[in-house]
N, C-alpha and C. Protein backbone atom coordinates (compact mmCIF):
# COMPACT_ATOMS: atom_id res chain seq x y z
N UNK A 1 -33.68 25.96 20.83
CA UNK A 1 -32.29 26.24 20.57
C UNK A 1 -32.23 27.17 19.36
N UNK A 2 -31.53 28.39 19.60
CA UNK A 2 -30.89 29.19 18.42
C UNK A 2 -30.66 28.43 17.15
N UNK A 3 -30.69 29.30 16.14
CA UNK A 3 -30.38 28.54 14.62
C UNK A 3 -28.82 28.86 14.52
N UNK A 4 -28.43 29.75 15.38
CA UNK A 4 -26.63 29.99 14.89
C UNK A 4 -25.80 28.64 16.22
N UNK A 5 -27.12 28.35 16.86
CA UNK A 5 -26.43 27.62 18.54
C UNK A 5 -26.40 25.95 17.47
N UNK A 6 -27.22 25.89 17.08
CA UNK A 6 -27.29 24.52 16.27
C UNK A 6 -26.33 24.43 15.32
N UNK A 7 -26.31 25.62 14.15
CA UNK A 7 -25.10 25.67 13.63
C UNK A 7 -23.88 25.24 13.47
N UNK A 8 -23.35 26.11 15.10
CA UNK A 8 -22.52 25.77 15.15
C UNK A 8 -22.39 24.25 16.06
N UNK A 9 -23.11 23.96 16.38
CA UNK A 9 -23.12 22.24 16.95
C UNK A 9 -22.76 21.30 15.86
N UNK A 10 -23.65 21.43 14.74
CA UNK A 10 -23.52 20.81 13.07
C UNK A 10 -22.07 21.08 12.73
N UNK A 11 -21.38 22.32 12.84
CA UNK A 11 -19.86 22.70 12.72
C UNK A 11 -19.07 21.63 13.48
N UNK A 12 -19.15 21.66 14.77
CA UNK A 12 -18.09 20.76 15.11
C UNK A 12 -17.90 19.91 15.47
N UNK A 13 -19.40 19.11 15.29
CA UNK A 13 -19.57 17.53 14.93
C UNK A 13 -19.18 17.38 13.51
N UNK A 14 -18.89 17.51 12.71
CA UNK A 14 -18.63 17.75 11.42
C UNK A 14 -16.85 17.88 11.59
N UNK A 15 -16.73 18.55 12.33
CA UNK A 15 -15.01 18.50 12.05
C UNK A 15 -14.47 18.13 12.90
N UNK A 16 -15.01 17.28 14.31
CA UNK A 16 -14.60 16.08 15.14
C UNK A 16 -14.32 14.84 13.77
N UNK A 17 -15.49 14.90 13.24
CA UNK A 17 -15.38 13.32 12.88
C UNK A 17 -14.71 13.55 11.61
N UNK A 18 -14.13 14.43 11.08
CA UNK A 18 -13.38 14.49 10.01
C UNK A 18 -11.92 14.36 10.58
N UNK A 19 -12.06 15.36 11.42
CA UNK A 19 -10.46 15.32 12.17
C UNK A 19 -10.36 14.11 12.77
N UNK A 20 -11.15 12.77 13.12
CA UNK A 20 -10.99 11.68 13.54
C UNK A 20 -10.97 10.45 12.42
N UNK A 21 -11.40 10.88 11.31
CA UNK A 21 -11.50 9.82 10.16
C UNK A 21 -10.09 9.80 9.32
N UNK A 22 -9.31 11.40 8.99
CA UNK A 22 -8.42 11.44 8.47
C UNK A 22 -6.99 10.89 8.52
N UNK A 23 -6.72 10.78 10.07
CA UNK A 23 -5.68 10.32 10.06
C UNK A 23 -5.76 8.70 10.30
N UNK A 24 -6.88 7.98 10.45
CA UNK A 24 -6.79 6.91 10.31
C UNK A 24 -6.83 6.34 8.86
N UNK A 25 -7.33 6.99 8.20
CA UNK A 25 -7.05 6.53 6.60
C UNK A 25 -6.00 7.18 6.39
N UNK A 26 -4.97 8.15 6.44
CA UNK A 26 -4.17 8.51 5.71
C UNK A 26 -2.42 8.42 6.64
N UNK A 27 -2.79 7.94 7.72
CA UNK A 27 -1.76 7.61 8.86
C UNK A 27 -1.37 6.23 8.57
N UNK A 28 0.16 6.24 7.67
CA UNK A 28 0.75 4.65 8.02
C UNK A 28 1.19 4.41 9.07
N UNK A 29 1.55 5.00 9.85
CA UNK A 29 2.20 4.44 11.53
C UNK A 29 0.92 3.79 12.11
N UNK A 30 -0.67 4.62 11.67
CA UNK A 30 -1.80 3.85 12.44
C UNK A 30 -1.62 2.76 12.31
N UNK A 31 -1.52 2.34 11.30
CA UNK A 31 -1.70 0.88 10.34
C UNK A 31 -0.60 -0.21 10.85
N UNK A 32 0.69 0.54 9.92
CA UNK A 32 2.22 0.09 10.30
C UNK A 32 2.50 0.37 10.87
N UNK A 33 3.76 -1.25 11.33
CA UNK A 33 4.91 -0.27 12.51
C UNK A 33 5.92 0.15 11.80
N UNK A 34 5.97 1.74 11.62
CA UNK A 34 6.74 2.39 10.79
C UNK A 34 8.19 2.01 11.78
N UNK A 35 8.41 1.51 12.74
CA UNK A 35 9.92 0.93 13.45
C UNK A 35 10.30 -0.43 12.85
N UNK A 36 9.61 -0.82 12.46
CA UNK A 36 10.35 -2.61 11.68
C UNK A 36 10.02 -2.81 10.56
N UNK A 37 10.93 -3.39 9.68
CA UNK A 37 10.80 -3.87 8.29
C UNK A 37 11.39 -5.30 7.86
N UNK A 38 9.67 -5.69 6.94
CA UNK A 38 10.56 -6.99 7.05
C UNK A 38 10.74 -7.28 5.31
N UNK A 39 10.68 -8.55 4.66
CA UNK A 39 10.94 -8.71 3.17
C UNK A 39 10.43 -9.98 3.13
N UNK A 40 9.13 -10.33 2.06
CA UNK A 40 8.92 -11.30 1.76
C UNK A 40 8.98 -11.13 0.18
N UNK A 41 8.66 -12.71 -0.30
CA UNK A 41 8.97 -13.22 -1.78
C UNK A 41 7.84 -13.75 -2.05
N UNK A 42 7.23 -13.31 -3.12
CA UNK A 42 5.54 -14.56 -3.14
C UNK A 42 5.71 -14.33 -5.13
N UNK A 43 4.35 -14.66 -4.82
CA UNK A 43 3.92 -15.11 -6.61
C UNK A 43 2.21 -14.17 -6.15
N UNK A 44 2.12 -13.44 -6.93
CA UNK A 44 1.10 -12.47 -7.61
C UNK A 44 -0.08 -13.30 -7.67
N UNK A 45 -0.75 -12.98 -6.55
CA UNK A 45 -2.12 -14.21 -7.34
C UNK A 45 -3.43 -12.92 -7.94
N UNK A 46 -3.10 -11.64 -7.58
CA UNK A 46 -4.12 -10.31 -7.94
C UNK A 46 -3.64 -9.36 -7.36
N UNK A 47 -3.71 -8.36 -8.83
CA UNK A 47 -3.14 -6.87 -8.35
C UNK A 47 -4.05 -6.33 -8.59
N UNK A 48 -4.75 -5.06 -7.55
CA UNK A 48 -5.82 -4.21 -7.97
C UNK A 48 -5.44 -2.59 -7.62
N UNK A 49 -5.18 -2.50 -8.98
CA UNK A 49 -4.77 -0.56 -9.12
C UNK A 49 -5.77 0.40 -8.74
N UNK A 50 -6.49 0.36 -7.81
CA UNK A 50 -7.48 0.69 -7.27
C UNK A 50 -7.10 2.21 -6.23
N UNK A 51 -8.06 2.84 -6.65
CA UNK A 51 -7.47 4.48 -5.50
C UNK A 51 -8.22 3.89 -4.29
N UNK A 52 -7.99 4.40 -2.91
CA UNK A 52 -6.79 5.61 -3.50
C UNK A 52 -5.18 4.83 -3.31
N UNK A 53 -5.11 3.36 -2.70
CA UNK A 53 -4.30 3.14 -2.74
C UNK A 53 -4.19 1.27 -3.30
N UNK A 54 -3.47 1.00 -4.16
CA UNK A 54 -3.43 -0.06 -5.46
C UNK A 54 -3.13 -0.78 -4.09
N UNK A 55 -3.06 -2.49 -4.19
CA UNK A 55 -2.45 -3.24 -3.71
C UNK A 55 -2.33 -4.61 -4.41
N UNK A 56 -1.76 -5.32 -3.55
CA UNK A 56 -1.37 -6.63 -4.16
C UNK A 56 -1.31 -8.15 -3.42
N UNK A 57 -2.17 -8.91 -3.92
CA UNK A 57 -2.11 -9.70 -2.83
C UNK A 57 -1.40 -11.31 -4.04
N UNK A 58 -0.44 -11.99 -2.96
CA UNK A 58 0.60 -12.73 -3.05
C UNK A 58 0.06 -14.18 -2.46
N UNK A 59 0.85 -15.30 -2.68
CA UNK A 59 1.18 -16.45 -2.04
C UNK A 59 2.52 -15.98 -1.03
N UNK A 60 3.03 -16.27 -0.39
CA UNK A 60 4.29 -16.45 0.01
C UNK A 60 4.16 -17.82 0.71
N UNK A 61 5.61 -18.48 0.19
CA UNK A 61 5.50 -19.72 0.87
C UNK A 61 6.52 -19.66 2.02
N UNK A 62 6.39 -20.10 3.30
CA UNK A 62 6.73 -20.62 4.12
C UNK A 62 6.81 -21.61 4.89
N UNK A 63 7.80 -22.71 5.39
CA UNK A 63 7.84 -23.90 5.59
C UNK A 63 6.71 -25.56 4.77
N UNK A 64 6.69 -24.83 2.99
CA UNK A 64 6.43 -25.43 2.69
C UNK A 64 4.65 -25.35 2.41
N UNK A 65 4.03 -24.12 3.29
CA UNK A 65 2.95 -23.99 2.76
C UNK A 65 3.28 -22.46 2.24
N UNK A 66 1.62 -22.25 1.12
CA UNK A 66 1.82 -21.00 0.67
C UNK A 66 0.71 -19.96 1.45
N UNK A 67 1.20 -19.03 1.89
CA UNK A 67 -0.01 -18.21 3.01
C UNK A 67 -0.23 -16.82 2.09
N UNK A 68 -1.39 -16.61 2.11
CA UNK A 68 -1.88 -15.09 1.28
C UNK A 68 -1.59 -13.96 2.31
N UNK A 69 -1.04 -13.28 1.21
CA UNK A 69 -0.32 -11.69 1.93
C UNK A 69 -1.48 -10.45 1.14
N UNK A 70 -1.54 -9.65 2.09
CA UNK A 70 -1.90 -8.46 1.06
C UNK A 70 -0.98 -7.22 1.22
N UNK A 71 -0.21 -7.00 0.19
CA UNK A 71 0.91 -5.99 0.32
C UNK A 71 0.18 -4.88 -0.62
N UNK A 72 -0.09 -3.42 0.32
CA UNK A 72 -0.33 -2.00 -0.07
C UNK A 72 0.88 -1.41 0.12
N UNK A 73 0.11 -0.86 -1.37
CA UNK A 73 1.20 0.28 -1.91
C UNK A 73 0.77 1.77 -1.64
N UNK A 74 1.69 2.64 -2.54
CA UNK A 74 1.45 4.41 -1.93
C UNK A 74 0.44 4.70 -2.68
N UNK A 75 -0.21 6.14 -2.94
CA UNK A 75 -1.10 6.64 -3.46
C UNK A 75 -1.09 6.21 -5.17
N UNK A 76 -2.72 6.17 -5.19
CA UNK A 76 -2.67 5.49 -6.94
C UNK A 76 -2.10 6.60 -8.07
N UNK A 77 -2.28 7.52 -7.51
CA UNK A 77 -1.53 8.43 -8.52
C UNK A 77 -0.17 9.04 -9.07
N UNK A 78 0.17 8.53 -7.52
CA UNK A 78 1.85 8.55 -7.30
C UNK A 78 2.53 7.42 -8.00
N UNK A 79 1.51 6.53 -8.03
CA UNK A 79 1.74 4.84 -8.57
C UNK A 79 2.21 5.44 -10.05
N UNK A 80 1.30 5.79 -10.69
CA UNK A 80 0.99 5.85 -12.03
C UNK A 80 1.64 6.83 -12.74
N UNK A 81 2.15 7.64 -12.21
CA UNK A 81 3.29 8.94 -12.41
C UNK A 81 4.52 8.42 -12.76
N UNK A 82 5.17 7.41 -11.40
CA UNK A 82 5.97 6.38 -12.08
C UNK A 82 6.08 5.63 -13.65
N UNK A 83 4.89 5.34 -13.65
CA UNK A 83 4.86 4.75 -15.01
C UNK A 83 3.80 2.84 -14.75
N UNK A 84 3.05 3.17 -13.50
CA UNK A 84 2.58 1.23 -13.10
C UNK A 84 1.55 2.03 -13.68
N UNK A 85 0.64 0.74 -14.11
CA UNK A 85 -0.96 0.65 -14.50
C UNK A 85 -1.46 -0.37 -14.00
N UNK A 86 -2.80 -0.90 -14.36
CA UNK A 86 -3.34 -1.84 -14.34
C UNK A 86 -2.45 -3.08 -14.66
N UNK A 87 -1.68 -3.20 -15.72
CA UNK A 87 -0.97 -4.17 -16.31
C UNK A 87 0.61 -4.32 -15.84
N UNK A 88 0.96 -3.52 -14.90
CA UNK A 88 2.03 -3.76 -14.55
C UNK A 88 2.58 -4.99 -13.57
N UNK A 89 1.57 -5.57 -12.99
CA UNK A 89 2.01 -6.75 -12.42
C UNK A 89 0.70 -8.06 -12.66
N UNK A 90 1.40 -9.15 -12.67
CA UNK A 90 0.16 -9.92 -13.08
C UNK A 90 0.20 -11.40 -12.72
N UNK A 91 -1.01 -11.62 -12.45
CA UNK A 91 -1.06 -13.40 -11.64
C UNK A 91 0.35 -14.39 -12.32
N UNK A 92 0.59 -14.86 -11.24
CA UNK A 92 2.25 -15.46 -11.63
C UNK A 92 3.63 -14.60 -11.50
N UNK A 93 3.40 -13.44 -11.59
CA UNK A 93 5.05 -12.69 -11.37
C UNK A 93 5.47 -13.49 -10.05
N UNK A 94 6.53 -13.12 -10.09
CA UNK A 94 7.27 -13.57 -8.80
C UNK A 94 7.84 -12.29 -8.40
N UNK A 95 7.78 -11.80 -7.14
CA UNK A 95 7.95 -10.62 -6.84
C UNK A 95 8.86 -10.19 -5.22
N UNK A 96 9.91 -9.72 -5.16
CA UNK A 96 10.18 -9.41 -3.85
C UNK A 96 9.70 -8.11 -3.25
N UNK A 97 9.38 -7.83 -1.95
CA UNK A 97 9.53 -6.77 -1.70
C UNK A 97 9.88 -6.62 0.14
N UNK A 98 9.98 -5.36 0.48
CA UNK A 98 10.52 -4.63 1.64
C UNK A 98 9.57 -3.97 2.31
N UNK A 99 9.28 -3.65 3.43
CA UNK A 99 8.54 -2.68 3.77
C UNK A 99 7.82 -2.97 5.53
N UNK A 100 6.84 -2.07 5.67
CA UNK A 100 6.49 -2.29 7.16
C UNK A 100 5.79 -3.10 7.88
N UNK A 101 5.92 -4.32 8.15
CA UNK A 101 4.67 -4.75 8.84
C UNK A 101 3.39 -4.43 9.53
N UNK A 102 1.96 -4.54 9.51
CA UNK A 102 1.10 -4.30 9.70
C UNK A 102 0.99 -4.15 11.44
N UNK A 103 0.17 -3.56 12.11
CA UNK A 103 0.07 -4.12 13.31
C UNK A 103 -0.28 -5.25 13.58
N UNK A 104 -1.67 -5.15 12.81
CA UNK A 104 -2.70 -6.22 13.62
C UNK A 104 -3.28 -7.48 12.44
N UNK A 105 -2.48 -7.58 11.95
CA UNK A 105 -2.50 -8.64 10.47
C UNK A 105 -1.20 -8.90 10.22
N UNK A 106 -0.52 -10.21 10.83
CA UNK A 106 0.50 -10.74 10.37
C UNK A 106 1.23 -10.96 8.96
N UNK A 107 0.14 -11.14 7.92
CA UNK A 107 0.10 -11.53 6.70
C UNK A 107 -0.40 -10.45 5.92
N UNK A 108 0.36 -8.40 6.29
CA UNK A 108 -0.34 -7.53 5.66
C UNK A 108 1.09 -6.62 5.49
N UNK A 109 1.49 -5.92 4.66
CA UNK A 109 2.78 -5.20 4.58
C UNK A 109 2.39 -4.12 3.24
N UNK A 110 3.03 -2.80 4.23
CA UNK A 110 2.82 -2.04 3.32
C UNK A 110 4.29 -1.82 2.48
N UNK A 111 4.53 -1.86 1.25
CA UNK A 111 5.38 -2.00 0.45
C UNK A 111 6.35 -0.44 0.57
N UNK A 112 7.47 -1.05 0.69
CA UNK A 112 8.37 0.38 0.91
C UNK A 112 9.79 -0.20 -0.60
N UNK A 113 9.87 -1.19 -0.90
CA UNK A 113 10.27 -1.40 -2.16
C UNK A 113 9.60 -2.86 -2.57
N UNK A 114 10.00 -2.62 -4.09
CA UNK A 114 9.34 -4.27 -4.75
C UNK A 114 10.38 -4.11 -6.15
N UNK A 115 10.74 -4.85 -6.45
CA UNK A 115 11.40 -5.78 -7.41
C UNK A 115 11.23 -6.99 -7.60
N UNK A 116 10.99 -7.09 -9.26
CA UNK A 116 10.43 -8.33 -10.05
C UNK A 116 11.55 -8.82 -10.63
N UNK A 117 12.21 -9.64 -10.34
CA UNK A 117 13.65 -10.53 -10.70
C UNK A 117 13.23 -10.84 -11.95
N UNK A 118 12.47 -11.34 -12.76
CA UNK A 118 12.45 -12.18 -14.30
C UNK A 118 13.05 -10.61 -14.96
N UNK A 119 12.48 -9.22 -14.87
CA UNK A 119 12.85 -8.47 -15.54
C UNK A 119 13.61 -7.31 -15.45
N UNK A 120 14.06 -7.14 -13.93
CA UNK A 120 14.40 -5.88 -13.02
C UNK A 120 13.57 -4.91 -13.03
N UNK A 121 12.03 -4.85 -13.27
CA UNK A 121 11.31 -4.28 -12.76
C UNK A 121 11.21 -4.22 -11.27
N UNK A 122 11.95 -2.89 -10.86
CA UNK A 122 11.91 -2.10 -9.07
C UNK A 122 11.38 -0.88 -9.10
N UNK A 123 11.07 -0.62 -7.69
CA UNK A 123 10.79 0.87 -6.91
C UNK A 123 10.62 0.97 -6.11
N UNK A 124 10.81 1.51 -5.49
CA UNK A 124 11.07 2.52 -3.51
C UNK A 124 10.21 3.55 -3.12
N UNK A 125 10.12 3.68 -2.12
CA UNK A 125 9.57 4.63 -1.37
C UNK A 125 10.80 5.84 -0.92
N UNK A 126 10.94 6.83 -1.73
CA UNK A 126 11.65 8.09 -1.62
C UNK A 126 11.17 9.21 -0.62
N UNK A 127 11.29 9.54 0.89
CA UNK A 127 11.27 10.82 1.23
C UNK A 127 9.50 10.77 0.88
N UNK A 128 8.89 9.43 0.98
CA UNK A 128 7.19 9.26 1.30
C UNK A 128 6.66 9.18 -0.38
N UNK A 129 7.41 9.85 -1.48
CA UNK A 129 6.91 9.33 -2.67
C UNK A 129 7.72 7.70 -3.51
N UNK A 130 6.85 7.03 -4.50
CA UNK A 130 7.67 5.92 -5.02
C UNK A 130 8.47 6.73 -5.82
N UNK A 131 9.53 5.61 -6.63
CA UNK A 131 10.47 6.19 -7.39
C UNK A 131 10.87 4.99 -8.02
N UNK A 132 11.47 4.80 -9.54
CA UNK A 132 11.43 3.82 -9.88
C UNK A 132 13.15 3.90 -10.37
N UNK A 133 13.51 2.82 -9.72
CA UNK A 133 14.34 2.09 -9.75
C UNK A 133 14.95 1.69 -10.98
N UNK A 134 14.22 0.50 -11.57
CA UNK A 134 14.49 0.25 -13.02
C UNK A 134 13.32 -0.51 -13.16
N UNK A 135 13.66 0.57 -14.90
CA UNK A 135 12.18 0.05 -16.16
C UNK A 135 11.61 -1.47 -16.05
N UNK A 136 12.75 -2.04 -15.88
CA UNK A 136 12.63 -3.55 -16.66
C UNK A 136 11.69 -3.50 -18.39
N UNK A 137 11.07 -4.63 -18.37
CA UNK A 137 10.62 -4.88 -19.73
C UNK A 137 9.39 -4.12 -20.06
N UNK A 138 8.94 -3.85 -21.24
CA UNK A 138 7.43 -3.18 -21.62
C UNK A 138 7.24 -4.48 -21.61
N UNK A 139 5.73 -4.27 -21.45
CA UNK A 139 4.51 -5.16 -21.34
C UNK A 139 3.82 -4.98 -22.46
């Protein structure tokens, strides 16, 4: 086989599997059903501000038991532009939020708003970036 015939073989195996990797990491409809939204309430048991995208995983109680959620958020940098860090949420908050249900994980939601009632710490998902709502308290 030619060295330009191989080449280009290396070429577009190379940008099959890129063009097949990308939109599954960067596609929320893959994930979510960007058609339904639901809202749960939990208590913070670990937040990890982690790229490329931070998340947060919760108790939420329902009928009396408490079931672990993991609610992802938007890009870590978009996070942090806002004004969140590492320290912005922490084991024990109590926290609401909004957003899409997962497909294939009942107990997985990607966050389209969150507000922390003790301080009115909120923010939304604007037109695909967050946006913050209100400051609430420094930490």
């Amino acid at each position: 086989m030619r060295a330009s015939t191989k080449t280009a073989m290396w070429a577009c195996a190379i940008g099959c599997a890129a063009a097949s990797a990308a939109p599954a990491h960067h596609s929320i409809a893959g994930v979510y059903d960007t058609q339904r939204e639901m809202a749960v309430e939990g208590v913070v048991t670990d937040f990890q501000f982690v790229s490329p995208h931070p998340f947060v995983r919760v108790d939420v109680v329902r009928n009396g038991v408490a079931e672990p959620w993991r609610l992802d958020m938007d890009d870590r940098n978009e996070m942090r532009e806002i004004g969140m860090d590492a320290a912005t949420l922490r084991s024990g908050d109590r926290i609401a939020v909004a957003g899409n249900p997962a497909r294939e994980d009942p107990r997985r939601l990607y966050i389209r708003r969150l507000e922390r009632p003790s301080d009115g710490y909120a923010w939304e998902i604007v037109r695909s970036s967050p946006r913050l709502r209100r400051a609430g308290a420094t930490r």
